[in-house]
Every structure is written in structure tokens, then in C-alpha cells.
PDB file of N, CA and C in Angstrom:
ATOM      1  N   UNK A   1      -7.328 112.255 183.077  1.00  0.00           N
ATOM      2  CA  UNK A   1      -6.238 112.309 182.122  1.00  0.00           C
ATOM      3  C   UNK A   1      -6.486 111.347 180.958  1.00  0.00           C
ATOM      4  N   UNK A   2      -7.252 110.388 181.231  1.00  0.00           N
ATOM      5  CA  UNK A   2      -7.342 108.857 180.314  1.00  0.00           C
ATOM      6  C   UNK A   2      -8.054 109.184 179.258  1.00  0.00           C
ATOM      7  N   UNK A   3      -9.495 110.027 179.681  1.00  0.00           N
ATOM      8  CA  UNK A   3     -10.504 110.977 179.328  1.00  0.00           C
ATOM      9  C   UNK A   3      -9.955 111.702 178.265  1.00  0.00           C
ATOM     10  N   UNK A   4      -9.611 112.649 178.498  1.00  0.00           N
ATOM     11  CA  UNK A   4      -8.795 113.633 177.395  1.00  0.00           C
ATOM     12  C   UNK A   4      -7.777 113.340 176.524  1.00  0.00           C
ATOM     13  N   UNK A   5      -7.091 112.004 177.088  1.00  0.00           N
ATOM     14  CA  UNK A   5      -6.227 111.408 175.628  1.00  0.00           C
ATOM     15  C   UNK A   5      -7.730 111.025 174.897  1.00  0.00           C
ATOM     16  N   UNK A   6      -8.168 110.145 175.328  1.00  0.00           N
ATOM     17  CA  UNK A   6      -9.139 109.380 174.561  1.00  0.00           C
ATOM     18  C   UNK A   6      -9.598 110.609 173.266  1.00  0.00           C
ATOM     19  N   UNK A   7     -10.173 111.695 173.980  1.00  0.00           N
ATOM     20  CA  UNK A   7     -10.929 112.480 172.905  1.00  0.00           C
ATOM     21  C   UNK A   7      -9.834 113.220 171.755  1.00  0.00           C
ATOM     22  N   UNK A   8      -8.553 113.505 172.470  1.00  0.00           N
ATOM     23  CA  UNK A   8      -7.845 113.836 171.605  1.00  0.00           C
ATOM     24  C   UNK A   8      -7.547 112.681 170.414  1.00  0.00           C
ATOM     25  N   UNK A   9      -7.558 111.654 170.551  1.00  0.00           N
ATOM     26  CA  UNK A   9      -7.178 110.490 169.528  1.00  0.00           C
ATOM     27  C   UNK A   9      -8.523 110.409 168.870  1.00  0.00           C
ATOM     28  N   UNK A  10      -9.750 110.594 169.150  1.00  0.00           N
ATOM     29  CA  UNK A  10     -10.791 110.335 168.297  1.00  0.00           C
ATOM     30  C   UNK A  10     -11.280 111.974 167.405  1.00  0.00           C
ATOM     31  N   UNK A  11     -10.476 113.550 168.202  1.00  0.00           N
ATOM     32  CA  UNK A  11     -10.762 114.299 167.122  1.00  0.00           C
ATOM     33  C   UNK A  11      -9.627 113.785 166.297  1.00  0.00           C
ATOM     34  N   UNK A  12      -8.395 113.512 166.675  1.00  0.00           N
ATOM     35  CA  UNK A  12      -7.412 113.477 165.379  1.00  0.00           C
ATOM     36  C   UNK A  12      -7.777 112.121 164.077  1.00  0.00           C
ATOM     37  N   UNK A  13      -8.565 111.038 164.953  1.00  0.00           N
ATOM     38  CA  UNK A  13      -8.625 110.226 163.753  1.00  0.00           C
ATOM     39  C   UNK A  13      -9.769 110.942 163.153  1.00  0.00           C
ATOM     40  N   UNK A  14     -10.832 111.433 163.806  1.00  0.00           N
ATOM     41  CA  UNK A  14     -11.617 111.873 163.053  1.00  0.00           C
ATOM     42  C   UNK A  14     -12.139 112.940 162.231  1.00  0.00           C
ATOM     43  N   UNK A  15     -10.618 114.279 162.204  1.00  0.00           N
ATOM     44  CA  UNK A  15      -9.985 115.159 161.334  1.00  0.00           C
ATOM     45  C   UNK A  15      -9.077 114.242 159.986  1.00  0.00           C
ATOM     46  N   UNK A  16      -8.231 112.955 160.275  1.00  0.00           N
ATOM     47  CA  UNK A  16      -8.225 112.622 159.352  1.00  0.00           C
ATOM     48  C   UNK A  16      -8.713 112.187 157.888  1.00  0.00           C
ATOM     49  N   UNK A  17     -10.006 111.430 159.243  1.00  0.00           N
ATOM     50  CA  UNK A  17     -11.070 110.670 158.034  1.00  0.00           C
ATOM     51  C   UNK A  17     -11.440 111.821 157.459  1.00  0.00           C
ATOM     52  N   UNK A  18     -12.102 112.925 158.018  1.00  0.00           N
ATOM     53  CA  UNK A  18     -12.629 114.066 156.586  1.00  0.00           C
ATOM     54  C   UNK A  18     -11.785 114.576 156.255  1.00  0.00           C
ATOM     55  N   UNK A  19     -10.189 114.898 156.126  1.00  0.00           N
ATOM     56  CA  UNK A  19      -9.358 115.170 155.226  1.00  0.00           C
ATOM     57  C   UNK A  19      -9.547 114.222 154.350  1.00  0.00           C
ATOM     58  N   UNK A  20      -9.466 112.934 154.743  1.00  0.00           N
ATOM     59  CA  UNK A  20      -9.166 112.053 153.631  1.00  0.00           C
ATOM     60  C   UNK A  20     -10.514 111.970 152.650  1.00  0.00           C
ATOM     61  N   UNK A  21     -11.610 111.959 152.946  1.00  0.00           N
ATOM     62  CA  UNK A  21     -12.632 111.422 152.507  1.00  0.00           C
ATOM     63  C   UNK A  21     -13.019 113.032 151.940  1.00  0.00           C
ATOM     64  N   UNK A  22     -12.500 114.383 152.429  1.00  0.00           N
ATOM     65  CA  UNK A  22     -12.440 115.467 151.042  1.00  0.00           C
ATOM     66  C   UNK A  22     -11.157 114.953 150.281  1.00  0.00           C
ATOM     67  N   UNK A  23     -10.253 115.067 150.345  1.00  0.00           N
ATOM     68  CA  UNK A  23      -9.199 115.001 149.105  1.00  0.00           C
ATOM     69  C   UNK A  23      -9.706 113.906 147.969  1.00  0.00           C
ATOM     70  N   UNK A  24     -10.216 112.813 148.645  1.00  0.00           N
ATOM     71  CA  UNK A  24     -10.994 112.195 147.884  1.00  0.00           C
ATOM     72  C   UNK A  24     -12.102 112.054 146.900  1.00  0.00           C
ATOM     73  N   UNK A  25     -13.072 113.360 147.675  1.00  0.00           N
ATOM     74  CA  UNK A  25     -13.694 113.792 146.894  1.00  0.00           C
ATOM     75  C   UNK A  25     -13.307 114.906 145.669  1.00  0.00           C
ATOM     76  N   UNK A  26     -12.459 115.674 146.251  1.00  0.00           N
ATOM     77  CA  UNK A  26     -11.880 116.665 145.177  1.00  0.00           C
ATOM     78  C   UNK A  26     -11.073 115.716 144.188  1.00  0.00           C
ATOM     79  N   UNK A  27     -10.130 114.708 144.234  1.00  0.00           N
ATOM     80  CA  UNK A  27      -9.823 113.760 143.328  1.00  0.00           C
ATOM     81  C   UNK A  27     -10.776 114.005 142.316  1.00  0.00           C
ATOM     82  N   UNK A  28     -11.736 112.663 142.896  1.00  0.00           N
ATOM     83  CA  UNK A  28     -12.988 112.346 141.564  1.00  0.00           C
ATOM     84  C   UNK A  28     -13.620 113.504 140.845  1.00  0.00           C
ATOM     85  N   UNK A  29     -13.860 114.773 141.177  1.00  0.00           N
ATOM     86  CA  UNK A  29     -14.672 116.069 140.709  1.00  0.00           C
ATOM     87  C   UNK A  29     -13.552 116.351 139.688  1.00  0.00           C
ATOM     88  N   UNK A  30     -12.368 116.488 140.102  1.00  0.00           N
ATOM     89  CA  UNK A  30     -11.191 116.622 139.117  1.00  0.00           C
ATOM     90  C   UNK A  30     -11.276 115.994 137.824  1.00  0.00           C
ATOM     91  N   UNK A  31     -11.342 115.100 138.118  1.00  0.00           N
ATOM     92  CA  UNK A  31     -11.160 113.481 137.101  1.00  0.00           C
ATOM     93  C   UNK A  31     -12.097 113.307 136.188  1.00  0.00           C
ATOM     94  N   UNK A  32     -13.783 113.711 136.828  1.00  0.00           N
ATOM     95  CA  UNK A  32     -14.525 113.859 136.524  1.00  0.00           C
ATOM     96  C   UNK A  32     -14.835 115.240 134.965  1.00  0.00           C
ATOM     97  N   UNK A  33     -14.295 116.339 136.051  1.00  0.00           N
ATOM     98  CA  UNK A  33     -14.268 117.686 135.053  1.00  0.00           C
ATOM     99  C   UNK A  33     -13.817 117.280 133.392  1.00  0.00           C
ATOM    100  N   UNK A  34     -12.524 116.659 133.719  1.00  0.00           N
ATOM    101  CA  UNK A  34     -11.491 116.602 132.718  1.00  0.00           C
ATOM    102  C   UNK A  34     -12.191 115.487 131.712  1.00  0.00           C
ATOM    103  N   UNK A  35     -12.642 114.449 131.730  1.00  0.00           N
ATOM    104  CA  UNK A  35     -13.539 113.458 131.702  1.00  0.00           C
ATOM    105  C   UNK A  35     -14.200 114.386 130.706  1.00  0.00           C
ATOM    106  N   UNK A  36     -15.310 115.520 131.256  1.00  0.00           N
ATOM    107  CA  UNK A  36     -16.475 116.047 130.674  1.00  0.00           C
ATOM    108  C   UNK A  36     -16.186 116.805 129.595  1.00  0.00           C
ATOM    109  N   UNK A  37     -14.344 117.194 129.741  1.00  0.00           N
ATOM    110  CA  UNK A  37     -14.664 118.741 128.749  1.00  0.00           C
ATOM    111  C   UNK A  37     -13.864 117.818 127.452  1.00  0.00           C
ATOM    112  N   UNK A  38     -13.351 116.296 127.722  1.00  0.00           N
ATOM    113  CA  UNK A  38     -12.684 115.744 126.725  1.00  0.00           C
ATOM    114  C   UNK A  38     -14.515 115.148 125.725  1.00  0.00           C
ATOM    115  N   UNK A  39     -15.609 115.118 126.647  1.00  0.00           N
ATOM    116  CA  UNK A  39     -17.120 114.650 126.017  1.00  0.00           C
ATOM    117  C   UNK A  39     -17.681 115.829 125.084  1.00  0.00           C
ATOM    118  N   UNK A  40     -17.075 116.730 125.723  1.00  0.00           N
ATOM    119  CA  UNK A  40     -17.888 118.150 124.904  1.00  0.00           C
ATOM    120  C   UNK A  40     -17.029 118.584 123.701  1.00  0.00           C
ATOM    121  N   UNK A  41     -15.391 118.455 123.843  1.00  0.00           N
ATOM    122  CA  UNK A  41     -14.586 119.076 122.549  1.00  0.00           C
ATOM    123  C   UNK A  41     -14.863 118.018 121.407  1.00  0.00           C
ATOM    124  N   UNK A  42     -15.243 116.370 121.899  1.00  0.00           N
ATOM    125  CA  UNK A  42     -15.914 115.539 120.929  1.00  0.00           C
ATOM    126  C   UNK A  42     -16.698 116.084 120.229  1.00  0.00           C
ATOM    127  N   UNK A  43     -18.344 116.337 121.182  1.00  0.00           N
ATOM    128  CA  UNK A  43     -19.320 116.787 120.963  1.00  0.00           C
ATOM    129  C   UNK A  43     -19.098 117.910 119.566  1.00  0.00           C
ATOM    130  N   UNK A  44     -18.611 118.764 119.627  1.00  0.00           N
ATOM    131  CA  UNK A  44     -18.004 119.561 118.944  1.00  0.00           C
ATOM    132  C   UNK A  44     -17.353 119.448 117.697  1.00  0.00           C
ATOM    133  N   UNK A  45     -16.603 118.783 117.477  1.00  0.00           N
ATOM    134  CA  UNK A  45     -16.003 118.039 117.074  1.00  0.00           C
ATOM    135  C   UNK A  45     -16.825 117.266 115.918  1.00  0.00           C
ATOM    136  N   UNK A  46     -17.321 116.433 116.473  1.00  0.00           N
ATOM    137  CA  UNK A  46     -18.706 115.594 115.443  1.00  0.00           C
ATOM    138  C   UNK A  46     -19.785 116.607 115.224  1.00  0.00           C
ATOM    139  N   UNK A  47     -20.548 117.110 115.650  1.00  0.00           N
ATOM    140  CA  UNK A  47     -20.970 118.352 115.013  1.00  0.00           C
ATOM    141  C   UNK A  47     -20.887 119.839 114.510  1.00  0.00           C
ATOM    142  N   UNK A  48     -20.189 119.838 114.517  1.00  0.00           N
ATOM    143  CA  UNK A  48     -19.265 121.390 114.183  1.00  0.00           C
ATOM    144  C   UNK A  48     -20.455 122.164 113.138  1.00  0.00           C
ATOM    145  N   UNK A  49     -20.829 121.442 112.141  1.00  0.00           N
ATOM    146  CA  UNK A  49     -21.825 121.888 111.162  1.00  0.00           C
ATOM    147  C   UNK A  49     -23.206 122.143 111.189  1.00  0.00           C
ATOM    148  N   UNK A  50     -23.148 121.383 112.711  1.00  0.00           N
ATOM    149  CA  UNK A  50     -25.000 121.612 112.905  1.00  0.00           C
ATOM    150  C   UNK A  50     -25.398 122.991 113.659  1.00  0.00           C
ATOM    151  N   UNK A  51     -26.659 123.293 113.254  1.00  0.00           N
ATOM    152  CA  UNK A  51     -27.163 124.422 113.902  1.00  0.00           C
ATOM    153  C   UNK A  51     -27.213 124.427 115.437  1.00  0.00           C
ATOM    154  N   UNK A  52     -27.500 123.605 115.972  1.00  0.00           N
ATOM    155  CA  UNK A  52     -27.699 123.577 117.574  1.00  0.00           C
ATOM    156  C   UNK A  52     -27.316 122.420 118.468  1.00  0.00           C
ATOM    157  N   UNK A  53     -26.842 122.657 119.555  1.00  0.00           N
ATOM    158  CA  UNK A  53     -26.245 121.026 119.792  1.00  0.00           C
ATOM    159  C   UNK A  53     -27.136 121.138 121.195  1.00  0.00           C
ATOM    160  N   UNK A  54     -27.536 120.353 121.758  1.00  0.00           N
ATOM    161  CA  UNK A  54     -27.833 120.129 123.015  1.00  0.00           C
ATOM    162  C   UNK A  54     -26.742 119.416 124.635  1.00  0.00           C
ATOM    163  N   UNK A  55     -26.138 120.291 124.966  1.00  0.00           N
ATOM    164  CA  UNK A  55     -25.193 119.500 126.123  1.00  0.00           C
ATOM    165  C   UNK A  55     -25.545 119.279 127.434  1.00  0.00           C
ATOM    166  N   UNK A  56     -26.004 118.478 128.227  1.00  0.00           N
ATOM    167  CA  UNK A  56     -26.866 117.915 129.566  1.00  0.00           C
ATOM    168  C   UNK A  56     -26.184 117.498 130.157  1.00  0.00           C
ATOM    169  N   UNK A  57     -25.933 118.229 131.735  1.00  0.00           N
ATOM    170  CA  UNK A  57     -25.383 117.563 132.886  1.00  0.00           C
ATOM    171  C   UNK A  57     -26.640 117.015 134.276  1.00  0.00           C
ATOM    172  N   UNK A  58     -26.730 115.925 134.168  1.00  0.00           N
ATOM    173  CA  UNK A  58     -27.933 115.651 135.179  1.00  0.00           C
ATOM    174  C   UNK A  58     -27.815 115.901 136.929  1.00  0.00           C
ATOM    175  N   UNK A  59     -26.961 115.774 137.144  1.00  0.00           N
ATOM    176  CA  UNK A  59     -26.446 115.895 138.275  1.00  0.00           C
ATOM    177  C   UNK A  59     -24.807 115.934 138.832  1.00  0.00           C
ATOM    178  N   UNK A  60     -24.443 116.434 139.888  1.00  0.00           N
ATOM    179  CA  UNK A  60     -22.980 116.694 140.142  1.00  0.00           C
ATOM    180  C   UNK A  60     -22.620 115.382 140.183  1.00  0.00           C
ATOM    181  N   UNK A  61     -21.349 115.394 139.285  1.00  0.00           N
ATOM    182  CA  UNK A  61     -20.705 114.379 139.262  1.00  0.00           C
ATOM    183  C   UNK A  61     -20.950 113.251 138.195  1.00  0.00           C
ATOM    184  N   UNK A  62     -22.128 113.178 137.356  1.00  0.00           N
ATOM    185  CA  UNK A  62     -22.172 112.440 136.685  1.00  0.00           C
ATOM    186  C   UNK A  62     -21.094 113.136 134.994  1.00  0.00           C
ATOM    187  N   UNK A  63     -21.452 112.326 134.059  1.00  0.00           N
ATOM    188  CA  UNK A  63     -20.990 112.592 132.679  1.00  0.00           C
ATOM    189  C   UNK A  63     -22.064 113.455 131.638  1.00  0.00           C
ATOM    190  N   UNK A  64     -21.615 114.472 131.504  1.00  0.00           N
ATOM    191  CA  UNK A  64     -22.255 115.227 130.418  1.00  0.00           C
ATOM    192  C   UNK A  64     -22.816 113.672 128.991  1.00  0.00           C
ATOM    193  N   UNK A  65     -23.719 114.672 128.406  1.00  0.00           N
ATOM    194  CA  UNK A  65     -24.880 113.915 127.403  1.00  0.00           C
ATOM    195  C   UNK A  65     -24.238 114.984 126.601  1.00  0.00           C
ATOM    196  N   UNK A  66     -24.491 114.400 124.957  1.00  0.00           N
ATOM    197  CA  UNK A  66     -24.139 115.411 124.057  1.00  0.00           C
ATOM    198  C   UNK A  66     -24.860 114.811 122.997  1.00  0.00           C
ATOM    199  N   UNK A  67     -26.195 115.806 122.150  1.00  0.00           N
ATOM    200  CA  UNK A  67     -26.895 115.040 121.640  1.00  0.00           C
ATOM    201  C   UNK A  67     -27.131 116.289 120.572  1.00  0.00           C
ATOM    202  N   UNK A  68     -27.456 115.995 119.026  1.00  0.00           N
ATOM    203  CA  UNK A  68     -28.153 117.059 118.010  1.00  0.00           C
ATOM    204  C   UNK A  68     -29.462 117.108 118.236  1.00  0.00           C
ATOM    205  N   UNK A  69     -29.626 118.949 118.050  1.00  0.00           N
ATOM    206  CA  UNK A  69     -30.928 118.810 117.540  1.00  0.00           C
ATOM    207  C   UNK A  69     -31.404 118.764 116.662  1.00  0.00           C
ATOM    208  N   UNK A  70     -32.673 118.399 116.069  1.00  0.00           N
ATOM    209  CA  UNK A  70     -32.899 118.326 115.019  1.00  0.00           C
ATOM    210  C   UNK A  70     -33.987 119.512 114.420  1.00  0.00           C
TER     211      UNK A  70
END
């Protein structure tokens, strides 16, 4: 009986922790997105006139690059 509480208390804490530690992650990707598309309407923004713009995301989660070409 001691047995089976035990495991029941370690799936429930340990359904918490990955609820928590996704909502968490979906947070930052959020935060992140919004973050990127306020870098790009800049981007835009300051070059509106140029022929070609270059926009670079290096990896998930980081901040878009926004650079002219020349």
C-alpha cells in the first residue's frame, strides 16, 4: 500500500514539473515571437526604400537579425 502511494505522489509531482516547465516554455516562445515581429516591422520601417533586406533567425528562440543588402 506504502508502495503505490509513493509512486502515485512521484507521477503527480512529476506531471506537474512538465506542466510547469511546458507552460513555461510556451511563455518565453510567446514573448519571444512578439519580441521578433516588433524587430522586423522596425526592420521595415528603416528600410522601406531599399531593394532587398536580409532577415536571419539562427536558431529557435533566439532574436531575428535585420540587416541591408547592399
Amino acid at each position: 500500500m506504502k508502495t503505490s502511494k509513493n509512486k502515485k505522489l512521484i507521477a503527480i509531482f512529476g506531471s506537474v514539473g512538465i506542466l510547469t516547465l511546458g507552460i513555461s516554455l510556451m511563455i518565453i516562445i510567446k514573448y519571444q515571437y512578439h519580441t521578433n515581429q516588433l524587430i522586423i516591422a522596425d526592420c521595415f520601417e528603416n528600410y522601406e526604400n531599399e531593394t532587398t533586406v536580409t532577415i536571419k533567425k539562427h536558431v529557435i528562440g533566439s532574436a531575428v537579425t535585420c540587416k541591408r543588402n547592399e
